[in-house]
Protein backbone atom coordinates (compact mmCIF):
# COMPACT_ATOMS: atom_id res chain seq x y z
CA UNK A 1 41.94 17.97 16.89
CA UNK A 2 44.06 19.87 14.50
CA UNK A 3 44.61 23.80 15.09
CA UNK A 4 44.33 26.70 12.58
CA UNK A 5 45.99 29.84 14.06
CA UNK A 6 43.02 31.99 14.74
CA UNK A 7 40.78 28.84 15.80
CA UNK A 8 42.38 28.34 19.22
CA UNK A 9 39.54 31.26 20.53
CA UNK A 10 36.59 29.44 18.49
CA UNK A 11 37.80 25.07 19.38
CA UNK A 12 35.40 24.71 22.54
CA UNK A 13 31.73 25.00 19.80
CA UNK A 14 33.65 23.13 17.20
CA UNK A 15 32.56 19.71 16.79
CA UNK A 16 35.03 17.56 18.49
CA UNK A 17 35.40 13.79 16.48
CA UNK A 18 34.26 11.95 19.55
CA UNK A 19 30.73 13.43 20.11
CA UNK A 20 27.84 12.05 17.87
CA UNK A 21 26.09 14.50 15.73
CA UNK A 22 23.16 16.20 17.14
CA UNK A 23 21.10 16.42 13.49
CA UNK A 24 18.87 19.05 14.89
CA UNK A 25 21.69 21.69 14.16
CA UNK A 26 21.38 21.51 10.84
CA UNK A 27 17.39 22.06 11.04
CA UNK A 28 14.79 25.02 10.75
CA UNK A 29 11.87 25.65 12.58
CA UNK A 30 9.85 24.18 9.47
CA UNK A 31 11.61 20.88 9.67
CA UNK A 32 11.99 20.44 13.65
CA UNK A 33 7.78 21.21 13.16
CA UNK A 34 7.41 18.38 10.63
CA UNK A 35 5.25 15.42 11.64
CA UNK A 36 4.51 12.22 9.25
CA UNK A 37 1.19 11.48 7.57
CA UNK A 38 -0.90 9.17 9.04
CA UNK A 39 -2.28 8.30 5.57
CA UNK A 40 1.51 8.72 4.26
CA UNK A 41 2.76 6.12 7.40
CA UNK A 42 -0.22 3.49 6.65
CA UNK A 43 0.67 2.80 3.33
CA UNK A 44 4.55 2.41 4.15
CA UNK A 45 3.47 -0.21 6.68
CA UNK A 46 0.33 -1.84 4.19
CA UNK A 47 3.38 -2.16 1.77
CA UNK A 48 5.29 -4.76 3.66
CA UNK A 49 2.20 -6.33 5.60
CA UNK A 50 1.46 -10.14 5.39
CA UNK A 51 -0.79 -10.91 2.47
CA UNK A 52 -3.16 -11.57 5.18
CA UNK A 53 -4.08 -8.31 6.39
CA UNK A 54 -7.27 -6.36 4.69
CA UNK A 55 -6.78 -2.57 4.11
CA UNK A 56 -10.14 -1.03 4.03
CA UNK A 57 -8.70 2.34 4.44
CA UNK A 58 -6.35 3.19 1.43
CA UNK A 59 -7.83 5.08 -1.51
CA UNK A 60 -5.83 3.95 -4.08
CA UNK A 61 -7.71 4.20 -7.42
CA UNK A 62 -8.83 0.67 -9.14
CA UNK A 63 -6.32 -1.09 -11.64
CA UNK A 64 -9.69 -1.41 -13.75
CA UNK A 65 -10.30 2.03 -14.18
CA UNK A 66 -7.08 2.56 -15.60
CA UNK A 67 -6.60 2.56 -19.38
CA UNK A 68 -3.50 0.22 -19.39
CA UNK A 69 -3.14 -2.99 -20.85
CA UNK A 70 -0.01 -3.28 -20.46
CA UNK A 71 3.20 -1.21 -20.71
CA UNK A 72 6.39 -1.99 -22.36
CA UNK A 73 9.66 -1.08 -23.49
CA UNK A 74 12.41 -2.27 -25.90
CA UNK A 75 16.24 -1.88 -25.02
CA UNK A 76 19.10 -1.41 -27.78
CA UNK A 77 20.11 -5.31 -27.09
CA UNK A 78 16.37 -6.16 -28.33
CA UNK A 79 15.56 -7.15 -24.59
CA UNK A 80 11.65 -6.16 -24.45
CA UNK A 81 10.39 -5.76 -20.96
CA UNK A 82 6.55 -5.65 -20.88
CA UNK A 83 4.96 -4.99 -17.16
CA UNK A 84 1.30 -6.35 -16.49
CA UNK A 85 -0.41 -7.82 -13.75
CA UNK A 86 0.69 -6.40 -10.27
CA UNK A 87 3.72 -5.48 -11.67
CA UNK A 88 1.76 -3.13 -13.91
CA UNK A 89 -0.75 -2.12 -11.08
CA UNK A 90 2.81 -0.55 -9.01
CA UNK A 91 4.26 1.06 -11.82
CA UNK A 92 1.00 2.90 -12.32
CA UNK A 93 -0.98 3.91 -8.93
CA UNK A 94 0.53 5.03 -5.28
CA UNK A 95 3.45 3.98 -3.24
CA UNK A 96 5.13 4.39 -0.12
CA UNK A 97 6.60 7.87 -0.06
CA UNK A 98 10.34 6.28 0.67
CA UNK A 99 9.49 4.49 -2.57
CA UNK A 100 8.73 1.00 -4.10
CA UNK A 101 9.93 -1.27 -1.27
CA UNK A 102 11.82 -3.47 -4.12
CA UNK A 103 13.25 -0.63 -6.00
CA UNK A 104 14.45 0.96 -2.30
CA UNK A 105 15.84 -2.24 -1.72
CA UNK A 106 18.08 -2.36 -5.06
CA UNK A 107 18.86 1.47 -4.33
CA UNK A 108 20.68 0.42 -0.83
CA UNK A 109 21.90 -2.63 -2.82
CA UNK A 110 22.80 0.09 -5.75
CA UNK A 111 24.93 2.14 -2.79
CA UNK A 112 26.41 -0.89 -0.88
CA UNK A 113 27.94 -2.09 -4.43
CA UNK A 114 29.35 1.53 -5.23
CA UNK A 115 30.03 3.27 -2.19
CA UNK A 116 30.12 0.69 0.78
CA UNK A 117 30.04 3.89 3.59
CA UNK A 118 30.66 2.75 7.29
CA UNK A 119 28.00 2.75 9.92
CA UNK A 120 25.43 1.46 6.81
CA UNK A 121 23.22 0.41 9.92
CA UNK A 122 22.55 4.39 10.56
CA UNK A 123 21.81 5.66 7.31
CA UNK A 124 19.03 5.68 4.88
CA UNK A 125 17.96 5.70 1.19
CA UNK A 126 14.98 7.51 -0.47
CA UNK A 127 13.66 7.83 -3.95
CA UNK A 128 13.94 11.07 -5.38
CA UNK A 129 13.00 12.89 -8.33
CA UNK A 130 16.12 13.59 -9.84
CA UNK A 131 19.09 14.23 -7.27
CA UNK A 132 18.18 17.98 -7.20
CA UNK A 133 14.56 17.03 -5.83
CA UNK A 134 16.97 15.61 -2.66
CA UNK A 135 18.93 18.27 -2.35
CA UNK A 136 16.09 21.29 -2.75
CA UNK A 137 14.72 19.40 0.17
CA UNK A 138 17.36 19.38 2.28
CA UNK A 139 18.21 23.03 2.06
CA UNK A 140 14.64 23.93 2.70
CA UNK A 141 15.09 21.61 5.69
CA UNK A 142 18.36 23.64 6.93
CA UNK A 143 18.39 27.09 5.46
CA UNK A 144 16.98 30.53 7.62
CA UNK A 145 17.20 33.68 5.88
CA UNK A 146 20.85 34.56 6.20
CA UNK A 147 22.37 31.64 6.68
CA UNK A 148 25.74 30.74 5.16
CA UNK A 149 27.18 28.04 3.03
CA UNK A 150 30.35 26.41 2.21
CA UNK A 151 30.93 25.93 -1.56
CA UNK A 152 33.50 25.62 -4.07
CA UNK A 153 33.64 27.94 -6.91
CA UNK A 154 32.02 27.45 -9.76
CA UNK A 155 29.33 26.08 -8.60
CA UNK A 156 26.04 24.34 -9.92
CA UNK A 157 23.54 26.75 -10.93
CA UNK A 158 21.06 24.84 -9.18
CA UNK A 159 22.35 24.99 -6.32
CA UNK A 160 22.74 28.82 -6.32
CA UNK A 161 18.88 29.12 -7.30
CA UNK A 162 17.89 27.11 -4.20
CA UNK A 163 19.82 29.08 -2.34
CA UNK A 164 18.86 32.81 -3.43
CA UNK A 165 15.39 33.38 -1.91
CA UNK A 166 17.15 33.08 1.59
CA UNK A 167 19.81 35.56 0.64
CA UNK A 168 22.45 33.36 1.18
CA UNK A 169 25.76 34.12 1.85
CA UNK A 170 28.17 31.71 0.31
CA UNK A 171 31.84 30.88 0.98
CA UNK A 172 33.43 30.33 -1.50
CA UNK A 173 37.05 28.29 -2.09
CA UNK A 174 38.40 28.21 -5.82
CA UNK A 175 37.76 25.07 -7.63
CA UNK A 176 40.20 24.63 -10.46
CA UNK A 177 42.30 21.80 -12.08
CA UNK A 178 44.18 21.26 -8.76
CA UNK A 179 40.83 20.61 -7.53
CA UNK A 180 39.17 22.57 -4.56
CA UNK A 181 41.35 25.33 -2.34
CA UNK A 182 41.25 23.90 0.85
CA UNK A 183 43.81 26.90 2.03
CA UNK A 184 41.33 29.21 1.00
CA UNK A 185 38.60 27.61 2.72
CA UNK A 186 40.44 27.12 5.84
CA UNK A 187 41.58 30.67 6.23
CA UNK A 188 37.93 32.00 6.00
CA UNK A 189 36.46 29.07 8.20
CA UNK A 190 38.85 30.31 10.65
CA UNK A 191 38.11 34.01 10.22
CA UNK A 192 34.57 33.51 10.29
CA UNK A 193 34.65 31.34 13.91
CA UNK A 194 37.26 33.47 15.32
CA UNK A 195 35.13 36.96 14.62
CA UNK A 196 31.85 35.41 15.04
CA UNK A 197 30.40 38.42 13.15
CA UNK A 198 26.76 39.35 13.16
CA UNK A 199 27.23 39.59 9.58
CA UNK A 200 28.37 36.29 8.07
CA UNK A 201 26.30 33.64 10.10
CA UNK A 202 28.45 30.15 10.98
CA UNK A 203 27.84 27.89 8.10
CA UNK A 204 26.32 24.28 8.87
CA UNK A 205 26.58 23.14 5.34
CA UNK A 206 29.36 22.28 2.70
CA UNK A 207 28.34 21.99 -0.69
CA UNK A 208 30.20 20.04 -3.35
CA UNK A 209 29.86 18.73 -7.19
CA UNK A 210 32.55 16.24 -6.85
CA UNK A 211 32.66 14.55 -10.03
CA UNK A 212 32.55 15.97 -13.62
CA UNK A 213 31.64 19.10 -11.63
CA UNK A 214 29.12 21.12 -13.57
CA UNK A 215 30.31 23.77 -15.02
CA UNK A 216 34.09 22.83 -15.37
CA UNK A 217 34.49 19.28 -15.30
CA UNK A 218 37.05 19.23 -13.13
CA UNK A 219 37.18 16.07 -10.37
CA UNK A 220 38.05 16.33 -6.92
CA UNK A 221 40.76 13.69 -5.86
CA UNK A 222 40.21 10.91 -3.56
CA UNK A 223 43.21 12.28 -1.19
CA UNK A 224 41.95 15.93 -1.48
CA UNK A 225 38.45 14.55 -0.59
CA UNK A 226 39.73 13.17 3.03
CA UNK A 227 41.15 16.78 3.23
CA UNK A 228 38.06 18.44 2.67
CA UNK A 229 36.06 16.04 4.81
CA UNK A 230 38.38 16.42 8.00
CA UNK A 231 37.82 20.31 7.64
CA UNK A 232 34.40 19.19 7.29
CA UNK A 233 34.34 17.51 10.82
CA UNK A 234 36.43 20.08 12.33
CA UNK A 235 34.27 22.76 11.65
CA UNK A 236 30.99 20.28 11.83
CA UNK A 237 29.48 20.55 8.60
CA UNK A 238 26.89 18.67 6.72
CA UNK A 239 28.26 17.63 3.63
CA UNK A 240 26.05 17.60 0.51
CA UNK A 241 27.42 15.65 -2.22
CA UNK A 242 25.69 16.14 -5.36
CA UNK A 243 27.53 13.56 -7.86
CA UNK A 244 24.64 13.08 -10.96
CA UNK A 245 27.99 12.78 -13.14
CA UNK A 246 29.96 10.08 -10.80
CA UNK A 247 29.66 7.72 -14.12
CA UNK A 248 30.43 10.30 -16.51
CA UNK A 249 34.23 10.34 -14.68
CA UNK A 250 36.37 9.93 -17.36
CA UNK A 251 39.43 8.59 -15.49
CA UNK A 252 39.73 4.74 -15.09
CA UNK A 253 38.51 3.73 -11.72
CA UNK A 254 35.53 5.69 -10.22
CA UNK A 255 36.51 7.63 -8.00
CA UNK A 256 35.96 7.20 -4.20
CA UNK A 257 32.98 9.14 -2.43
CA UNK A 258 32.83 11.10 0.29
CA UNK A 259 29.68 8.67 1.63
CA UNK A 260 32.44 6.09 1.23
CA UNK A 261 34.96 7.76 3.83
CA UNK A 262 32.24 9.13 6.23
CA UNK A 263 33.43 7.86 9.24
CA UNK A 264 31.24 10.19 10.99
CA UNK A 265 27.90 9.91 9.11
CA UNK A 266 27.95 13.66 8.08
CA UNK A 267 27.38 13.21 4.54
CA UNK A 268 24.02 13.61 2.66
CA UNK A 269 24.13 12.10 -0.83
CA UNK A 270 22.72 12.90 -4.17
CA UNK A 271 22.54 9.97 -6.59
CA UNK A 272 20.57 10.42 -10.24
CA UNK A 273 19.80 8.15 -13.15
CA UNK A 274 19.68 10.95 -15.44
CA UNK A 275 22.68 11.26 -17.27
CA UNK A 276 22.87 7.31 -17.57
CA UNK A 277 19.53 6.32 -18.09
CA UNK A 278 17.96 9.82 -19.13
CA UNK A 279 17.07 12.85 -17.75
CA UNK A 280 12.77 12.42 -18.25
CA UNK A 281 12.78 9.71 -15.94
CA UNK A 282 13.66 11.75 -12.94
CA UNK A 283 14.74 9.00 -10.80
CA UNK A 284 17.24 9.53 -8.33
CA UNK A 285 17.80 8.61 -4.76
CA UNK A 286 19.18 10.28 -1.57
CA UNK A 287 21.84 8.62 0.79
CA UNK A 288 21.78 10.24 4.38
CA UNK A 289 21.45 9.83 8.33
CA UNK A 290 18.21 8.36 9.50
CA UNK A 291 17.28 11.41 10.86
CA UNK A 292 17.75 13.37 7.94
CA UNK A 293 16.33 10.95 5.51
CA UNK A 294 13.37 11.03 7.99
CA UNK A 295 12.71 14.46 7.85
CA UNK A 296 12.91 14.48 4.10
CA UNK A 297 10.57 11.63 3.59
CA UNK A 298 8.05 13.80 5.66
CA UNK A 299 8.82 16.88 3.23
CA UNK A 300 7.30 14.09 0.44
CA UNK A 301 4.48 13.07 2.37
CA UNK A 302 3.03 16.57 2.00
CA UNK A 303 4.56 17.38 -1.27
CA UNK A 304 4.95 15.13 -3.80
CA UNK A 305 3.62 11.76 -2.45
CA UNK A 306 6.54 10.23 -3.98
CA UNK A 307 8.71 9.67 -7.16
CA UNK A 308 7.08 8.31 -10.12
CA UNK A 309 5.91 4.82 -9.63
CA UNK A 310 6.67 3.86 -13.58
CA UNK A 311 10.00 5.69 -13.55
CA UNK A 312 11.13 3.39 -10.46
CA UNK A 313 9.60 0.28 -12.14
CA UNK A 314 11.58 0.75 -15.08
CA UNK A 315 14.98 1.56 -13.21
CA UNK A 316 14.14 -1.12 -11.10
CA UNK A 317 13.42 -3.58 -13.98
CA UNK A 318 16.59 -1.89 -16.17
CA UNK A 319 18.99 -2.74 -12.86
CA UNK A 320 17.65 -6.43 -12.68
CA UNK A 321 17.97 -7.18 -15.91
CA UNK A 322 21.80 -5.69 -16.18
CA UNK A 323 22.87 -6.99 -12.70
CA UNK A 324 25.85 -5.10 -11.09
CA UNK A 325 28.57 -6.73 -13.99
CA UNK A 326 26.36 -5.72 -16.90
CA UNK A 327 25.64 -2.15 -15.22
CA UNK A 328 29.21 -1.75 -14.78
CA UNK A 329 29.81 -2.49 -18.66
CA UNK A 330 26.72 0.20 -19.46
CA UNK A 331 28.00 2.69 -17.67
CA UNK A 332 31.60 1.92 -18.98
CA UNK A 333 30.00 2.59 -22.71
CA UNK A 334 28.12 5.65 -21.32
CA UNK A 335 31.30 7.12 -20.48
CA UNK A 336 33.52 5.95 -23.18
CA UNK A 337 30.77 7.75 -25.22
CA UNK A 338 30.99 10.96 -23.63
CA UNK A 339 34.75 10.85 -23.64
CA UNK A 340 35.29 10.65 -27.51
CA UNK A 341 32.88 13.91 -27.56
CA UNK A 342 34.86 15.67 -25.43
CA UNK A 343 38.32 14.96 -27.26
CA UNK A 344 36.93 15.92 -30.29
CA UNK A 345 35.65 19.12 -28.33
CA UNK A 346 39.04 19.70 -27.45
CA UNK A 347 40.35 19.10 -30.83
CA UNK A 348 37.96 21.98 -32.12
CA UNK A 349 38.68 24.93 -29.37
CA UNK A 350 42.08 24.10 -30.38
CA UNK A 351 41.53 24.43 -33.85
CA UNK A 352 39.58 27.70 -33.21
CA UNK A 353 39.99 29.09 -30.04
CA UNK A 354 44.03 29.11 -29.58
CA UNK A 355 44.90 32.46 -28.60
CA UNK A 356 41.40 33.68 -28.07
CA UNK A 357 40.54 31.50 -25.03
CA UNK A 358 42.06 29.49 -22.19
CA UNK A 359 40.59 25.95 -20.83
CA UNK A 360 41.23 23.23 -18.93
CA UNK A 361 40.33 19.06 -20.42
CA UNK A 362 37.22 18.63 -18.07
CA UNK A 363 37.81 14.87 -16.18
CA UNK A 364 34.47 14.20 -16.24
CA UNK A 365 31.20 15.33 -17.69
CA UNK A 366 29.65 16.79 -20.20
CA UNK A 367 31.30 20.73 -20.65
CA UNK A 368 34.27 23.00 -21.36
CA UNK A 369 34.60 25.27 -19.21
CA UNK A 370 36.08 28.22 -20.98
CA UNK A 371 37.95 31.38 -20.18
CA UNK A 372 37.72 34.46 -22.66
CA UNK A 373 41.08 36.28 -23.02
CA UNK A 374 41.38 40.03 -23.11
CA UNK A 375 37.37 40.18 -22.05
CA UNK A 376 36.86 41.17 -18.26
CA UNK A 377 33.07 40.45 -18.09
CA UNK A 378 31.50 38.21 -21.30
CA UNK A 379 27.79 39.04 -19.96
CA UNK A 380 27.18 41.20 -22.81
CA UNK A 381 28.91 39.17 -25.46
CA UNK A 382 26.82 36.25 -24.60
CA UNK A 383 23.32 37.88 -24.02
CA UNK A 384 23.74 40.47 -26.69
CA UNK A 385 25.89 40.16 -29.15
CA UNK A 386 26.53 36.36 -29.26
CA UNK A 387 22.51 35.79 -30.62
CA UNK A 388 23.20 38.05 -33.21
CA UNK A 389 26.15 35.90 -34.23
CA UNK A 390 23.80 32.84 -33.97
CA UNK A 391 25.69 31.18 -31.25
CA UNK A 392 24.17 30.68 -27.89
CA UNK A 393 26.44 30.19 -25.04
CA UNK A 394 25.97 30.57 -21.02
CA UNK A 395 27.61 33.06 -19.21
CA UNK A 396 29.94 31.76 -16.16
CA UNK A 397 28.04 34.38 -13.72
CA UNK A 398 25.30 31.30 -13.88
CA UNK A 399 28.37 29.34 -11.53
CA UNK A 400 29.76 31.84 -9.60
CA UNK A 401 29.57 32.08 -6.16
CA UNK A 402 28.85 35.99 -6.61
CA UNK A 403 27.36 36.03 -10.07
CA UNK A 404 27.11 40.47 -9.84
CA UNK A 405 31.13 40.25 -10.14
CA UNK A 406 32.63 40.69 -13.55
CA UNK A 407 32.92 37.09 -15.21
CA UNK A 408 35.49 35.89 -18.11
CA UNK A 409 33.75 32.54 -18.41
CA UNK A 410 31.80 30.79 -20.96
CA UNK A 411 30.35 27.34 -20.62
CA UNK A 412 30.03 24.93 -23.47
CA UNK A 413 28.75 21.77 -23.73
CA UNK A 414 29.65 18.47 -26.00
CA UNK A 415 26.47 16.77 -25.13
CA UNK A 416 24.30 16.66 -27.66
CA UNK A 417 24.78 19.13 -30.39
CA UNK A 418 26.13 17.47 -33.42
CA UNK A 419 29.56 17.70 -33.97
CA UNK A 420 29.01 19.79 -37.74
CA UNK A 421 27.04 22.26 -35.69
CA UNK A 422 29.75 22.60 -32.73
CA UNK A 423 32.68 23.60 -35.30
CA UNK A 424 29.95 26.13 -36.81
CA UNK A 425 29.19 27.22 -33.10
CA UNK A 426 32.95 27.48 -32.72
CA UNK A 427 33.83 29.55 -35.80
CA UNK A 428 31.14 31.58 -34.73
CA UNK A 429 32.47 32.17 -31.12
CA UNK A 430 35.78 32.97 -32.65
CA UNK A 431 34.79 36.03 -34.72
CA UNK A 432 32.85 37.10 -31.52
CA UNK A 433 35.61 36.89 -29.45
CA UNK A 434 37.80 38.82 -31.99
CA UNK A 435 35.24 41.20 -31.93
CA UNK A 436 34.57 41.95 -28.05
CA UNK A 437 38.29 42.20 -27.85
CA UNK A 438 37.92 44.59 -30.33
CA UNK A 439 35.27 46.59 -27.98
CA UNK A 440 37.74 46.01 -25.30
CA UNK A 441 40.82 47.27 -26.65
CA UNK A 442 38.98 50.70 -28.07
CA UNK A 443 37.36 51.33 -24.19
């Protein structure tokens, strides 16, 4: 086991490589107190019974009752998919909370293709709604009021709202176009285990936007990702990796994951369909330890039941009909499509924002992350003054680790707006920017 100066005092509660992970760490009392659903744990096993066994228990509501025919869709290719009989009946009324047995089936398929993590025998995959359904879950399964979390910032505004009603104290390492400051987060890792202060709690979880990160696009390399995930054992953290944007990487191999190096099954996964096969579905799955996936999959019992039946019926039917090849090719276009935007992004701060503004070409994604010269703190350009100039932005304090500090960050986005309307928006947020300088300059 590697040493950082102060740690020598703090190395006999660190997790030593050798010792398997005892999962309950990383639990509340409300998880450790969870117990399945008998009604929950009937239909999971009714779902993958012989065709010979009679359920007269379940209360699933009759197909007849239901105003379906049939349902159907119509992809760009012309391919029409059109779901009746019992494939109709699952896309419409209950399922196992873990989700359709098929679909669960092509989402392990779905991570062995992409990710291939060692030790496949002790992990898990669940349906979610959307990856931040998974990962709301799992920090109500691990967060007491007070407790503290590794992240890198920016960070996903999500994230930061689960987070808040537990008054959170986050630990924050710089994430810029070197990628994350693993210095940074080593020196207060260290600090933190060799005071063990009252004050700043031992964190149990590291929390990372790997890919396309959301706000600034910027992508975490595959060697800086080992570094990160041996601090990550040394100091035994959970790893959350939140990666909706893992196809939206706009260099030329995908990048490797941390599920794919996790020697030590300490990473929890966040997969979505969103940004590929759009955001209304809310389909997503969660990659994790058995235990954890467990304890999650209890969460659902009591909570939502389980992901939309139709929206997993039409990923599922969408992924059979591409197969892995003609997924690969999709996603290829998805990305190619997104990368054109944001050149021609680029291509317009440049035009507009030299000299006013500093960025960085986000490797992934769908924003620009954007730093306002000559203004300390944009809040009141953006909230204020920026509607009157009929451009909306968002404020970087939405990212930040501590969002009451003083912020010189905007975030824009090449997503969706049409290209006519960005190069208004940016003409717009040029004469602002002249203008708060302005303000600045006369304080």
């Amino acid at each position: 086991m590697r040493k950082f100066g102060l740690l020598s005092k703090a190395l006999p509660k660190l997790q030593p490589k050798s010792i398997p992970i005892d999962y309950t760490n990383f639990m509340n009392e409300v998880a450790l107190s969870r117990k399945p659903s008998v009604l929950r744990e009937l239909m999971k096993n009714h779902a993958t019974a012989s065709k010979e066994v009679v359920f007269i228990g379940e209360g699933l509501p009759h197909p007849e009752t239901m105003p379906f025919q049939d349902i159907s869709f119509t992809l760009k290719d012309g391919t029409k998919t059109v779901l009746q009989g019992s494939e109709l009946v699952t896309a419409i009324n209950y399922l196992p909370t873990q989700g359709n047995p098929a679909f669960v089936k092509k989402l392990q398929e779905f991570i062995l293709e992409y990710h291939s993590p060692p030790r496949w025998e002790e992990r898990d995959v669940i349906a979610t709604v959307g990856s931040q359904d998974g990962l709301s879950k799992v920090i109500e399964m691990s967060f007491r009021k007070g407790d503290s979390m590794v992240v890198a910032d920016p960070v996903y505004s999500g994230l930061i709202c689960n987070v808040r009603p537990y008054q959170a104290n986050l630990i924050s390492a710089a994430f810029g176009r070197n990628g994350v400051d693993t210095v940074e987060m080593k020196e207060k890792l260290t600090a933190i285990w060799a005071s063990r202060s009252r004050d700043v709690k031992i964190p149990k979880l590291l929390y990372l936007n790997p890919v396309a990160n959301n706000p600034s696009g910027h992508v975490i390399s595959d060697e800086q990702k080992q570094e990160i995930y041996d601090i990550a054992c040394e100091f035994n953290l959970l790893i959350l990796e939140d990666d909706p944007y893992y196809f939206l990487s706009f260099q030329e191999e995908l990048p490797k994951s941390f599920l794919s190096i996790d020697t030590e099954n300490r990473v929890v996964r966040f997969d979505s369909f969103s940004k590929i096969f759009g955001g209304g579905l809310r389909a997503g799955c969660m990659t994790g330890p058995k235990e954890i996936v467990r304890v999650i999959e209890m969460h659902m019992q009591a909570s939502v039941l389980h992901t939309s039946s139709l929206a997993q019926m039409i990923v599922l039917q969408l992924l059979n009909q591409m197969g892995w090849d003609g997924f690969k090719k999709y996603t290829m276009n998805v990305k190619e499509f997104y990368r054109v935007r944001r050149n021609q992004m680029i291509a317009l701060a440049e035009k507009y924002l030299t000299g006013l503004a500093e960025w960085d070409v986000p490797g992934g994604g769908m924003f620009l992350w954007v730093k306002v010269k000559g203004v300390e703190d944009v809040l009141a350009m953006v909230m204020e003054r920026g509607l009157k100039k009929n451009v909306m932005l968002i404020p970087g304090h939405a990212f930040m680790a501590d969002p009451l500090k003083p912020c010189p960050y905007i975030r824009l986005s090449y997503s969706l707006v049409p290209m006519d309307d960005i190069e208004k928006a940016m003409q717009r947020l040029a004469a602002l920017i002249k203008e708060e300088q302005l303000i600045e300059s006369q304080k």
